[in-house]
C-alpha atoms as a PDB file:
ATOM      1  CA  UNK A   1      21.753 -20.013   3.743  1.00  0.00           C
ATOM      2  CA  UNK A   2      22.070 -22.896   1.724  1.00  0.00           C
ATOM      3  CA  UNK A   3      18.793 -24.907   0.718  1.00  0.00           C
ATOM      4  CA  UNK A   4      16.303 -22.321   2.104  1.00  0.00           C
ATOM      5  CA  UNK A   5      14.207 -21.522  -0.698  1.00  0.00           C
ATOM      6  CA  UNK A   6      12.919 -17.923   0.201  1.00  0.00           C
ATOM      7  CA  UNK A   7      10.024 -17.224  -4.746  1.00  0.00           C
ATOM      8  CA  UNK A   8       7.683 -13.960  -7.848  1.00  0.00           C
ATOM      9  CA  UNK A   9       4.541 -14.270  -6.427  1.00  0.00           C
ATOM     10  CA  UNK A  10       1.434 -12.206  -4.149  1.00  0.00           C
ATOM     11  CA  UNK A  11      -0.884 -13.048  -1.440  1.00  0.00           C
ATOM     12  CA  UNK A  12      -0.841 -17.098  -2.400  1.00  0.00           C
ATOM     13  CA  UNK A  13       2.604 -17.489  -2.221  1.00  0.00           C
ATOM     14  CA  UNK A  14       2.760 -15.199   1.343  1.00  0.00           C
ATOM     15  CA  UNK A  15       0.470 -18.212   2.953  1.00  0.00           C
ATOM     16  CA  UNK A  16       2.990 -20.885   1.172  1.00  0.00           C
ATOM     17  CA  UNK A  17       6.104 -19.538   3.432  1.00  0.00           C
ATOM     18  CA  UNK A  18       7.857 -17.422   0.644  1.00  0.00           C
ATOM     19  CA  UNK A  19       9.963 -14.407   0.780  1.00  0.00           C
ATOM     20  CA  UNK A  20       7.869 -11.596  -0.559  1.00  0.00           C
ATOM     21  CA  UNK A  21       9.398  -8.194  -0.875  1.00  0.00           C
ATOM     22  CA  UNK A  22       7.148  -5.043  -1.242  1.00  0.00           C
ATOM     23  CA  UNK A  23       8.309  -2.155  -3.515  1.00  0.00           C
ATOM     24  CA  UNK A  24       7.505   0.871  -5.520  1.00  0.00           C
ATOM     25  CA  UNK A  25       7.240   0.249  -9.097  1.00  0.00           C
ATOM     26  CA  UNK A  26       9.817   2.959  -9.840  1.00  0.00           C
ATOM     27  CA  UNK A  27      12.150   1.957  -7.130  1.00  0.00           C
ATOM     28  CA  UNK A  28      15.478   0.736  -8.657  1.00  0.00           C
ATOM     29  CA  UNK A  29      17.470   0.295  -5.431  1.00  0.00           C
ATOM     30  CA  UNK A  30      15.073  -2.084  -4.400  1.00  0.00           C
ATOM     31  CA  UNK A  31      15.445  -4.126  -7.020  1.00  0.00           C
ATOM     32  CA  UNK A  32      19.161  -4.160  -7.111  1.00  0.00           C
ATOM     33  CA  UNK A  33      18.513  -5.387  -3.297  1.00  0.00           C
ATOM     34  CA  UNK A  34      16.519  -8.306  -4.415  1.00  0.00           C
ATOM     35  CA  UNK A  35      19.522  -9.183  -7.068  1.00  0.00           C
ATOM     36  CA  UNK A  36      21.786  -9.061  -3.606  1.00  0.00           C
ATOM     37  CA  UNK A  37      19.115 -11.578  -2.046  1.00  0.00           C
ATOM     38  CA  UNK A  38      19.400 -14.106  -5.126  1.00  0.00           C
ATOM     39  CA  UNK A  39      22.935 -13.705  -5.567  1.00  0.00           C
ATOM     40  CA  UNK A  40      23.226 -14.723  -1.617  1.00  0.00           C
ATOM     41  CA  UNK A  41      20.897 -18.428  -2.374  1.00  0.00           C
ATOM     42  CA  UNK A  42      18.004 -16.448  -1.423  1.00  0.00           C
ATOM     43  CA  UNK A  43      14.977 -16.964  -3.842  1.00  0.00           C
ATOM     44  CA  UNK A  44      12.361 -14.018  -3.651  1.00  0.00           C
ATOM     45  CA  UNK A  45       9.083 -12.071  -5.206  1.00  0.00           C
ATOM     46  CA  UNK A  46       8.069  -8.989  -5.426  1.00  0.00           C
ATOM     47  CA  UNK A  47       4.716  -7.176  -4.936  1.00  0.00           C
ATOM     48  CA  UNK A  48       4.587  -4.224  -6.496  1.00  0.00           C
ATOM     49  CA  UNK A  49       3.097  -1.451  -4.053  1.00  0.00           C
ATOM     50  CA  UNK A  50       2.530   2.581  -4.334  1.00  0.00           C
ATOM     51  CA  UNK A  51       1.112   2.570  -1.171  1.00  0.00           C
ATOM     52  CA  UNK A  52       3.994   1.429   1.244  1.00  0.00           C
ATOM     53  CA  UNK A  53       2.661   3.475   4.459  1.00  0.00           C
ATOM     54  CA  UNK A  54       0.080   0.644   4.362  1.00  0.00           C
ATOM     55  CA  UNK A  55       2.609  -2.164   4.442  1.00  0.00           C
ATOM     56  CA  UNK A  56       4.655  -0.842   7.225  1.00  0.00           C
ATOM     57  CA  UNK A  57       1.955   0.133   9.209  1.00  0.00           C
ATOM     58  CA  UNK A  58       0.712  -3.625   8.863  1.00  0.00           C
ATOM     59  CA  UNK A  59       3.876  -4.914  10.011  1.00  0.00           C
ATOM     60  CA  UNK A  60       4.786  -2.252  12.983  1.00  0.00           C
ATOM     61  CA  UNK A  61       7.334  -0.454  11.483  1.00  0.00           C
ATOM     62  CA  UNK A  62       8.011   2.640  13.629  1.00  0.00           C
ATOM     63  CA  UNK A  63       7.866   5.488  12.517  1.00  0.00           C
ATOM     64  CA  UNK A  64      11.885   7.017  11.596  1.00  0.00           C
ATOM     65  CA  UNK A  65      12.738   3.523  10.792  1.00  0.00           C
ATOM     66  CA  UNK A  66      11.421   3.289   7.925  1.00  0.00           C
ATOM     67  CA  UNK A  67      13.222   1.755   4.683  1.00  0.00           C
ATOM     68  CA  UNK A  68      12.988   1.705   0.853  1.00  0.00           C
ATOM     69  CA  UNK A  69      11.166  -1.357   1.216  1.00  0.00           C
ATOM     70  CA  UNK A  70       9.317  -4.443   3.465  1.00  0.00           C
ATOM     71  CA  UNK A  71      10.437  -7.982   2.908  1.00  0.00           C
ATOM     72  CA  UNK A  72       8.321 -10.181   4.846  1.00  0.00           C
ATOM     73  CA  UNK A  73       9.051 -14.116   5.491  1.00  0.00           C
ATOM     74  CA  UNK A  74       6.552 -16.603   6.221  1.00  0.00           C
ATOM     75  CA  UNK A  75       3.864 -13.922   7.231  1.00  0.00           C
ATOM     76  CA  UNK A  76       6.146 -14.412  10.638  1.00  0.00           C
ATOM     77  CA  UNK A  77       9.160 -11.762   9.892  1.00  0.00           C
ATOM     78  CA  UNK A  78       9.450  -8.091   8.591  1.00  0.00           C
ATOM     79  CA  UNK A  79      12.894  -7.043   7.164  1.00  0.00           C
ATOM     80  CA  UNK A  80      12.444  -3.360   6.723  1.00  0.00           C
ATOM     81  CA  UNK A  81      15.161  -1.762   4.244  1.00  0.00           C
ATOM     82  CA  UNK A  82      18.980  -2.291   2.930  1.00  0.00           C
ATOM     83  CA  UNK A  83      19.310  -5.761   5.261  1.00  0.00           C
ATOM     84  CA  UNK A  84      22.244  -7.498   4.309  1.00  0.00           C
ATOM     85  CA  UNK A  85      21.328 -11.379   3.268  1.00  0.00           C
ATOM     86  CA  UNK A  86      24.270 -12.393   5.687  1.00  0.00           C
ATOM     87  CA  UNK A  87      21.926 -10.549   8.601  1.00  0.00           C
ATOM     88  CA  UNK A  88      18.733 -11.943   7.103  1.00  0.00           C
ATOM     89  CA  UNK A  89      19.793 -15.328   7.221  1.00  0.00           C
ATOM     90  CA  UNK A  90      22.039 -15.375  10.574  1.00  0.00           C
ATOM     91  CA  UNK A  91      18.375 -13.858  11.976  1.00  0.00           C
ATOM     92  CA  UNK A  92      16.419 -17.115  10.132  1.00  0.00           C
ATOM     93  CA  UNK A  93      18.813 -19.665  11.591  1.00  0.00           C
ATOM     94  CA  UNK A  94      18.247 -18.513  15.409  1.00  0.00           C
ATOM     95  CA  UNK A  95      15.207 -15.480  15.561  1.00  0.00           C
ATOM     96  CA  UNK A  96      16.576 -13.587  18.571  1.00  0.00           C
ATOM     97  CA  UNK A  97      13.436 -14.476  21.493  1.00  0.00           C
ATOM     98  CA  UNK A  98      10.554 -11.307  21.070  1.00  0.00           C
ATOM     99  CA  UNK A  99      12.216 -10.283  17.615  1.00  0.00           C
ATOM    100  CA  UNK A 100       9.753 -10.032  14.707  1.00  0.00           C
ATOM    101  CA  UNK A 101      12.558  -8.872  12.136  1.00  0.00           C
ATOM    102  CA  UNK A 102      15.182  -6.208  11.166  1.00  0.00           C
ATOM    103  CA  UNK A 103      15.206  -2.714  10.435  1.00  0.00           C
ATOM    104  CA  UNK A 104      17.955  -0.733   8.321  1.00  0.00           C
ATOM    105  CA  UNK A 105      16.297   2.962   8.251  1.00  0.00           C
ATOM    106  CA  UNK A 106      16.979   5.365   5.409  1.00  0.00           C
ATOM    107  CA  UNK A 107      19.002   4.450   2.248  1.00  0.00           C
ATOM    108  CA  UNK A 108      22.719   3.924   3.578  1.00  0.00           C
ATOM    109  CA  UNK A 109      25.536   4.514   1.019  1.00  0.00           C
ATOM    110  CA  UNK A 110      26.838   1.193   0.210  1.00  0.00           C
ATOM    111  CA  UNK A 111      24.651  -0.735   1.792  1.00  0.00           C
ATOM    112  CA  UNK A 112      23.488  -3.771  -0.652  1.00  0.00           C
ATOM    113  CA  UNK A 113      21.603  -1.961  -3.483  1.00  0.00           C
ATOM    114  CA  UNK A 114      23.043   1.512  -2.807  1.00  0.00           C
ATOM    115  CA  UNK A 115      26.535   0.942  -3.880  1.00  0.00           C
ATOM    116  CA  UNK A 116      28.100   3.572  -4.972  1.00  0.00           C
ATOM    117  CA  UNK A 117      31.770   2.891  -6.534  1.00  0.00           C
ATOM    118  CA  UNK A 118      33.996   3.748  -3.610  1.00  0.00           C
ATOM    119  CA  UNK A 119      31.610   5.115  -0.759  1.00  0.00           C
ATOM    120  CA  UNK A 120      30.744   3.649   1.888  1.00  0.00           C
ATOM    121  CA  UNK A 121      28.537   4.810   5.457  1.00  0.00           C
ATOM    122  CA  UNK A 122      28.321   2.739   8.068  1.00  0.00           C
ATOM    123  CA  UNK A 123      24.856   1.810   9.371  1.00  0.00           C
ATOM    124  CA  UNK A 124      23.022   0.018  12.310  1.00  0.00           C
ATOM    125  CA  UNK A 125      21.157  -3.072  11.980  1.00  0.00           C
ATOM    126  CA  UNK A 126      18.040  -3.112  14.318  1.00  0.00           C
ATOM    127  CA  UNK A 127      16.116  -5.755  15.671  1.00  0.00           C
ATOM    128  CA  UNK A 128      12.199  -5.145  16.135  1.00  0.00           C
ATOM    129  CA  UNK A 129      10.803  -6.683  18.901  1.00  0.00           C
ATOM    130  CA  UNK A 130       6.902  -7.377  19.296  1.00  0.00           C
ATOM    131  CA  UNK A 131       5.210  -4.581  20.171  1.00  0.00           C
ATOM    132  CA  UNK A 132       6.455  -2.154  17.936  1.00  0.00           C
ATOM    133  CA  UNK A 133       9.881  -1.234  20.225  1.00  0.00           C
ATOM    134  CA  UNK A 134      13.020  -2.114  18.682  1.00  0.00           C
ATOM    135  CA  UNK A 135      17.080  -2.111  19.579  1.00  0.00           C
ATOM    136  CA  UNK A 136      20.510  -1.957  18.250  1.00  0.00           C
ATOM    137  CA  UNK A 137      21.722  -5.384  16.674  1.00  0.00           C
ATOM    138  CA  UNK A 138      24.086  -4.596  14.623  1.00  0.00           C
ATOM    139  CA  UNK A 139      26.522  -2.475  12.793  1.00  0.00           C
ATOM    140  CA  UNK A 140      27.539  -2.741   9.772  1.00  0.00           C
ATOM    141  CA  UNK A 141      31.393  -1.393   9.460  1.00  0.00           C
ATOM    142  CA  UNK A 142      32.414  -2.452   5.735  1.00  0.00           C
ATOM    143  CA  UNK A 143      30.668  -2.831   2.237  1.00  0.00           C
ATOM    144  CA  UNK A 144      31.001  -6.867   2.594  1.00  0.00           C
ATOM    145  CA  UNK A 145      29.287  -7.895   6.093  1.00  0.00           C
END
């Protein structure tokens, strides 16, 4: 999304509108994710978090949807896991009406930040609606959505 300027940064930068992206310390998928964000025009930070039941539970993740990690946009959206940026920002442009976000559970192979050289599983992309319920709205088929 060209010109959006999604910055490394906590709680100051959260009220500011940026792109803030809770992690585990010793979570390297998660950062190869936020290289997939920047490579894709998307500036980010990260909070480093070792209690991420706390963050999800915050933001109404339910429970079997649950990611590697919680990027959250203008303390208004919740991406929760391997999003793709192309998903992120196609959600940005128009938010679907009741949608607070997107939801990849688990850790699919090839999914940006779990590439593995030639594997790929396709995934779903879901949207979560206020109030905790969430539905299909997408699937991702290929390694380059």
């Amino acid at each position: 999304m060209p010109g959006v300027t999604l910055s490394t940064g906590g709680e100051s930068e959260q009220k500011a509108g940026v792109f803030v992206v809770y992690k585990h310390p010793l979570c390297f998928c998660c950062t190869k994710w936020v290289n997939h964000l920047k490579e894709n025009n998307i500036s980010v930070s990260t909070s480093l978090e070792l209690d991420m039941g706390t963050i999800r539970k915050q933001w109404g993740i339910p429970r079997g949807m649950e990611g590697c990690h919680t990027a959250v946009w203008h303390n208004k959206y919740v991406f929760e896991g391997h999003v793709p940026a192309s998903y992120i920002q196609k959600f940005l442009l128009a938010p679907p009406e009741g949608g607070i976000g997107l939801l990849v559970p688990g850790m699919p192979v090839g999914s940006p930040g779990m590439e593995v050289d030639g594997k790929f599983e396709a995934y779903n992309i879901y949207l979560l609606l206020e109030g905790g319920d969430y539905r299909p709205f997408a699937r991702v088929e290929t390694s380059q959505p």
